[in-house]
C-alpha atoms as a PDB file:
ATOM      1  CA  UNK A   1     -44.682-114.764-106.903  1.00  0.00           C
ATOM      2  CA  UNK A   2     -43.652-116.220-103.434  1.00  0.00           C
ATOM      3  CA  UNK A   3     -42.311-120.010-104.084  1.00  0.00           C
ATOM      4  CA  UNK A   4     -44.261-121.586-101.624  1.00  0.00           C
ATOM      5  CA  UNK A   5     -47.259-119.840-102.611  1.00  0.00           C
ATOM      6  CA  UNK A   6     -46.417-120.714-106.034  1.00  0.00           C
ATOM      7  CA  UNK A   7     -46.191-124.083-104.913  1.00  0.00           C
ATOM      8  CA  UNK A   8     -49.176-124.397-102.980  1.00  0.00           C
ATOM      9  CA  UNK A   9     -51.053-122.854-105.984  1.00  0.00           C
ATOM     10  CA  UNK A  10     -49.695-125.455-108.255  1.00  0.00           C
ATOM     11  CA  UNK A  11     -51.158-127.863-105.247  1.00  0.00           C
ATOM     12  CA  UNK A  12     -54.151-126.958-105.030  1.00  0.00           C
ATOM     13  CA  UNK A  13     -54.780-128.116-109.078  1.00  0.00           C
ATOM     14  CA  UNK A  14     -54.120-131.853-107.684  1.00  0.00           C
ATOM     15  CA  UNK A  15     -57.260-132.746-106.954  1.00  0.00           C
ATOM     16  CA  UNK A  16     -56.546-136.785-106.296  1.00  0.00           C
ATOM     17  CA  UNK A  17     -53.516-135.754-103.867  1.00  0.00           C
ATOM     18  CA  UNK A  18     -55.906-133.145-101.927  1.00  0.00           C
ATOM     19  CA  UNK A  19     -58.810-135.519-102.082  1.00  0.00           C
ATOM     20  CA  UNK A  20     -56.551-138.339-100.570  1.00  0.00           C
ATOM     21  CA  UNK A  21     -55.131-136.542 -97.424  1.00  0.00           C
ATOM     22  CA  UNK A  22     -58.758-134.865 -96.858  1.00  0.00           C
ATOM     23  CA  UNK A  23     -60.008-138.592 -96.962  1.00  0.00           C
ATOM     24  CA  UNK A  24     -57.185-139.947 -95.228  1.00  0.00           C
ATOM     25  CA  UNK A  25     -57.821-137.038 -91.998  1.00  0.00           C
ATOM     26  CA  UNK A  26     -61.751-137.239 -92.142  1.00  0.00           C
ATOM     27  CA  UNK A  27     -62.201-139.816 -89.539  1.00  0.00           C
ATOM     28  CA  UNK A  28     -60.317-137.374 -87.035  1.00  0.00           C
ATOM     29  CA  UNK A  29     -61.927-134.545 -87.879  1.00  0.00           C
ATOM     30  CA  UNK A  30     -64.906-132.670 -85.861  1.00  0.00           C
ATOM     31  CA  UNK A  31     -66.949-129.560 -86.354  1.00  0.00           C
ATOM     32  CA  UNK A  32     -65.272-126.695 -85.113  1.00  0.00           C
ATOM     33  CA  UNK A  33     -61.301-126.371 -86.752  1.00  0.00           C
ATOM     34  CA  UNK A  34     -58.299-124.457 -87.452  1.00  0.00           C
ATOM     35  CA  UNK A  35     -56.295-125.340 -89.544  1.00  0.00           C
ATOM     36  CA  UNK A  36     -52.652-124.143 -88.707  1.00  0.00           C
ATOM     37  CA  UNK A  37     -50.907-122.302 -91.343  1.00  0.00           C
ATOM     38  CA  UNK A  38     -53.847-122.680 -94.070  1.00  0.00           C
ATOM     39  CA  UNK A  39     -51.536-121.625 -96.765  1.00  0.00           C
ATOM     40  CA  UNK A  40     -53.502-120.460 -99.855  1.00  0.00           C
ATOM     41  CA  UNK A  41     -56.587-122.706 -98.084  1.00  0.00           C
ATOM     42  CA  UNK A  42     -56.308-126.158-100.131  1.00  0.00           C
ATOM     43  CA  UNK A  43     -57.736-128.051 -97.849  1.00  0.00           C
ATOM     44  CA  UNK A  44     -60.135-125.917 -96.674  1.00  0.00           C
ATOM     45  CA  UNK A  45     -62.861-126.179 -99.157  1.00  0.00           C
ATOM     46  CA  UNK A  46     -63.048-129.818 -98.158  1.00  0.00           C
ATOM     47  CA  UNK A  47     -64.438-128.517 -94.498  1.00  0.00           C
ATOM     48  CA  UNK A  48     -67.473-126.358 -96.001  1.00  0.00           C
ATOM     49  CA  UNK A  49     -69.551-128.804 -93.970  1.00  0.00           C
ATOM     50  CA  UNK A  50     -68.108-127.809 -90.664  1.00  0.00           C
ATOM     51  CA  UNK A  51     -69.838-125.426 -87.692  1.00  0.00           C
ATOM     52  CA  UNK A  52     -66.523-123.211 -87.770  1.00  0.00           C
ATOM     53  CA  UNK A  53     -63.440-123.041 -89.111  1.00  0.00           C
ATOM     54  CA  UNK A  54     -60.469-120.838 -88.715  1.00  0.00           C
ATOM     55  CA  UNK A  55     -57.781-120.269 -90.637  1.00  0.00           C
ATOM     56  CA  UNK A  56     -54.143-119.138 -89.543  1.00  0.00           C
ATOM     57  CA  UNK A  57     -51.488-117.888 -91.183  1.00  0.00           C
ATOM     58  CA  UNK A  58     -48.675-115.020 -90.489  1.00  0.00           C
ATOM     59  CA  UNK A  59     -47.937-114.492 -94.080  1.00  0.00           C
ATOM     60  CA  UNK A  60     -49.802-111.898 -96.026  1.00  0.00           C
ATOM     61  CA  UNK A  61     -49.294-113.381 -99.241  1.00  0.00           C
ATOM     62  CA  UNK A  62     -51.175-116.966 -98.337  1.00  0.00           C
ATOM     63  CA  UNK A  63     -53.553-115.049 -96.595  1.00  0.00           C
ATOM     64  CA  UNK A  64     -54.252-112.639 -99.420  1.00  0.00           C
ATOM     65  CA  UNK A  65     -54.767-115.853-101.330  1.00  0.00           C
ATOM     66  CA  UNK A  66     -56.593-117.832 -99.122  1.00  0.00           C
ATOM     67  CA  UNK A  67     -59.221-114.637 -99.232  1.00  0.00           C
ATOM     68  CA  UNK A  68     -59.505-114.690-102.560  1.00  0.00           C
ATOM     69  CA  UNK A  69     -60.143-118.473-102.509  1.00  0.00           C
ATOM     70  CA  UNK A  70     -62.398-118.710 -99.796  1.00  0.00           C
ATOM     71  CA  UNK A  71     -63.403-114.878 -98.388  1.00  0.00           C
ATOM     72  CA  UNK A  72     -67.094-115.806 -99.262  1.00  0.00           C
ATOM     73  CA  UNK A  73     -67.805-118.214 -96.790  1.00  0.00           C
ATOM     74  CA  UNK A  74     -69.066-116.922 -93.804  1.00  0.00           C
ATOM     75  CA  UNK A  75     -68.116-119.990 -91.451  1.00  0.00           C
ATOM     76  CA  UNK A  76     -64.659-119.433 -92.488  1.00  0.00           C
ATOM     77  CA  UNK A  77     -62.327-117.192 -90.644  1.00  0.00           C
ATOM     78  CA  UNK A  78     -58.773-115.949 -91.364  1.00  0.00           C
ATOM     79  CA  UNK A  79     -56.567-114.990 -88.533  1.00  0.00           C
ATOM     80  CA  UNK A  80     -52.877-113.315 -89.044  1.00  0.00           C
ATOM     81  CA  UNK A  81     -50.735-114.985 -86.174  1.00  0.00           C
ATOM     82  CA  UNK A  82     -47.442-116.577 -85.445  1.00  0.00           C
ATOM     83  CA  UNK A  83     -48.233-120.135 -84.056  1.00  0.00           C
ATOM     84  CA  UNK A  84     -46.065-119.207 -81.429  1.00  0.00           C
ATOM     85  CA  UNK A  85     -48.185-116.335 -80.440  1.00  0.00           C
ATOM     86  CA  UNK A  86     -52.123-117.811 -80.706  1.00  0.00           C
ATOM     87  CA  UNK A  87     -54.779-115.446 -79.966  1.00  0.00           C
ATOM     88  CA  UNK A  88     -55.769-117.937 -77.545  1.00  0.00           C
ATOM     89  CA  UNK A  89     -58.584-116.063 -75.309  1.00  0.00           C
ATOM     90  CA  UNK A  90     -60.434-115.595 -79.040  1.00  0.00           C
ATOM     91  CA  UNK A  91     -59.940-119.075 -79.670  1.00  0.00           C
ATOM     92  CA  UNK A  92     -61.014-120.735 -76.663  1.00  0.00           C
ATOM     93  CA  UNK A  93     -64.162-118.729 -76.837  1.00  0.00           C
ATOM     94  CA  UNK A  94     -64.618-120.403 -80.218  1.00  0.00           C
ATOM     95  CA  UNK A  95     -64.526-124.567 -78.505  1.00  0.00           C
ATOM     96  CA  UNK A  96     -62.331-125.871 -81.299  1.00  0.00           C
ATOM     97  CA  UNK A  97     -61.978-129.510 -81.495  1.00  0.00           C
ATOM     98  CA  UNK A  98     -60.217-130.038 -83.808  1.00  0.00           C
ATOM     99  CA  UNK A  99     -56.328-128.504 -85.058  1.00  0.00           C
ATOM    100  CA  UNK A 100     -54.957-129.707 -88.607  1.00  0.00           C
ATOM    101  CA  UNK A 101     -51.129-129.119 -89.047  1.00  0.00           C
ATOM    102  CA  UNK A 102     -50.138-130.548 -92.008  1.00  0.00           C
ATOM    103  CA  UNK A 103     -46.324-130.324 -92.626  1.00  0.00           C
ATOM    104  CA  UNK A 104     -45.848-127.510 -90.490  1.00  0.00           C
ATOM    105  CA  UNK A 105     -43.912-128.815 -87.523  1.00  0.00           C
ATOM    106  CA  UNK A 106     -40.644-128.727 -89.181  1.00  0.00           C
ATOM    107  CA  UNK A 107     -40.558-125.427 -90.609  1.00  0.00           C
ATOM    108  CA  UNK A 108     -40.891-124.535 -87.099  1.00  0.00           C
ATOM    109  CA  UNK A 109     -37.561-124.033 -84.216  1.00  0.00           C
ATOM    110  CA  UNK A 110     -39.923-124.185 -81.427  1.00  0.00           C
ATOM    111  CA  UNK A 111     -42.078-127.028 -82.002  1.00  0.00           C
ATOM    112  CA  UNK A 112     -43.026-128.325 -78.842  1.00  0.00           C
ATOM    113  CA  UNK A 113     -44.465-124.702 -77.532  1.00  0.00           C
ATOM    114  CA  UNK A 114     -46.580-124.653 -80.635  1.00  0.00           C
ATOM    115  CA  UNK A 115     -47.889-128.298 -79.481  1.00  0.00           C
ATOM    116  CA  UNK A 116     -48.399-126.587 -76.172  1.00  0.00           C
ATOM    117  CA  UNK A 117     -50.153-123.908 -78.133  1.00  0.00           C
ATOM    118  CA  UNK A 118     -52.788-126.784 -79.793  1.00  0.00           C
ATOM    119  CA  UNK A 119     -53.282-127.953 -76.631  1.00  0.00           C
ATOM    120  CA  UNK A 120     -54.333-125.361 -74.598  1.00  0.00           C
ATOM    121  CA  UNK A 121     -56.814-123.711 -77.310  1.00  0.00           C
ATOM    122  CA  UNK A 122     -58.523-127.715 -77.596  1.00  0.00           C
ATOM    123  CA  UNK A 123     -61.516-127.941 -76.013  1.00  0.00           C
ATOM    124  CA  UNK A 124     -62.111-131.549 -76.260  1.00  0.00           C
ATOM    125  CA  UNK A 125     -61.074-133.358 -79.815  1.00  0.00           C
ATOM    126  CA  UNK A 126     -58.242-134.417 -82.281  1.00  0.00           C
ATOM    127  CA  UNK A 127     -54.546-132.708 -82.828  1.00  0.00           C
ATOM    128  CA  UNK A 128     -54.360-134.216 -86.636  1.00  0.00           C
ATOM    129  CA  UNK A 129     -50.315-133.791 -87.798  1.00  0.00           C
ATOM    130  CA  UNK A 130     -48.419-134.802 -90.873  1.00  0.00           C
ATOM    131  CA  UNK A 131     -44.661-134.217 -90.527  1.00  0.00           C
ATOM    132  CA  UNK A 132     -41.809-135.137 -92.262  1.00  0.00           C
ATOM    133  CA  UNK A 133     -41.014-138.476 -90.836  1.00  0.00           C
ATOM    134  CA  UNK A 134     -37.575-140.395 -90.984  1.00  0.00           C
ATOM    135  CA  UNK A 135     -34.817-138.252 -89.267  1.00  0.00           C
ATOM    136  CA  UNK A 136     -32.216-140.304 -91.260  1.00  0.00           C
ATOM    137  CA  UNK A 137     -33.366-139.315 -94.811  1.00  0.00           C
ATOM    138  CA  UNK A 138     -32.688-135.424 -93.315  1.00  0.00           C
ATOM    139  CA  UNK A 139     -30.847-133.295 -96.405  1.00  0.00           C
ATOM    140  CA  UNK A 140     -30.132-130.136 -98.263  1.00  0.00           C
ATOM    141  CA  UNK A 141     -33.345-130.199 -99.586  1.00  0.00           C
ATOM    142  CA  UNK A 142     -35.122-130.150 -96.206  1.00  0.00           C
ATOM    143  CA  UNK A 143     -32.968-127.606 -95.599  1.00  0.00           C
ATOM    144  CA  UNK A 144     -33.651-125.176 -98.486  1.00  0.00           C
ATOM    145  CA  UNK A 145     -37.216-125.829 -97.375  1.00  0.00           C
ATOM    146  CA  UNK A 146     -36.633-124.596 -94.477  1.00  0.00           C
ATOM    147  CA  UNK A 147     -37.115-127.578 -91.994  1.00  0.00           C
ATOM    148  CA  UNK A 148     -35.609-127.776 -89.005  1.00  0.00           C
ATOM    149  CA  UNK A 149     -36.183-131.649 -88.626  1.00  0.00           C
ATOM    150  CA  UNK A 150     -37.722-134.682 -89.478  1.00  0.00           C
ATOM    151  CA  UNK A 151     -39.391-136.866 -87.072  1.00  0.00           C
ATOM    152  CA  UNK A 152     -39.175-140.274 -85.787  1.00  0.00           C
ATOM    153  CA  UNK A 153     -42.896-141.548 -84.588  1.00  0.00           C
ATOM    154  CA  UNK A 154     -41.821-142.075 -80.899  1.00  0.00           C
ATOM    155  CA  UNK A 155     -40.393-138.283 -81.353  1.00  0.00           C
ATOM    156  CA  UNK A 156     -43.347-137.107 -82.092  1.00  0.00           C
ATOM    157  CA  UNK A 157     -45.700-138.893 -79.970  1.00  0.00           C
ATOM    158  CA  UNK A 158     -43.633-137.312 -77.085  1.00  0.00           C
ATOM    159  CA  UNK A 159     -43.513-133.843 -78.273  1.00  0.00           C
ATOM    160  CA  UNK A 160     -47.430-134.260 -78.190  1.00  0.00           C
ATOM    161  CA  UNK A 161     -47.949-135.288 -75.002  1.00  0.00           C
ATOM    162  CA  UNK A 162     -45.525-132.769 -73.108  1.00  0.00           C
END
């Protein structure tokens, strides 16, 4: 098995942890969302209440997953695609208000044209983000997880707004 889909399959049995971030991100959160790289979908069962919500991931193996988690709702969508390289015409037409990347952003080289990305699909509504925070406590283990970076708040809030 894949290790991060091990991982995220181990994950998803930690209800408390899941529970927490979900509770942590509801305030933020509207009615139509994608969630960027969903991963094997852990927090999407806590969005069954919402109008729409899409899914995206470029790796078959999560998304294989995430279908067998979550392929019978019909509100739910999964979409193979390279945050770099949105579908954005299909998602536009779909008035999202809402984008959850949870640590994401520093697996990713390009960060700042995936926050581009967000931005233009957005209709109106909330970016939500958790990175890895604290570019001093960089390692070998962010490395072997394949982050690029960690980021300082002020970083961050920048990167956004560009």
């Amino acid at each position: 098995m894949d290790v991060v889909l091990d991982t995220l399959t181990h994950m998803s049995k930690l209800d408390r942890l899941n529970s927490w971030v979900y509770n942590e991100i509801t305030p933020y959160i509207c009615n139509r969302v994608l969630e960027a790289v969903c991963g094997n979908g852990n927090l999407i069962s806590h969005l069954a209440d919402k109008e729409v919500v899409v899914a995206v991931d470029n790796n078959p193996l999560m998304l294989d997953a995430f279908e067998k988690r979550h392929g019978f709702n019909g509100k739910v969508r999964a979409i193979k695609a390279s945050l770099d390289d949105l579908p954005k015409k299909d998602l536009l037409n779909l008035k999202l208000d809402t984008v959850i990347c949870l640590n994401t952003l520093e697996h990713i080289k390009e960060d700042i044209e995936v926050l581009k990305n967000f931005n233009s699909i957005l209709t109106k509504g909330h970016l939500i983000r958790l990175v890895q925070a604290f570019r001093k406590l960089y390692c070998p283990q962010d490395k072997a997880a394949g982050h690029y970076r960690r980021y300082q708040l002020k970083e961050i809030s920048e990167k956004v707004e560009s």
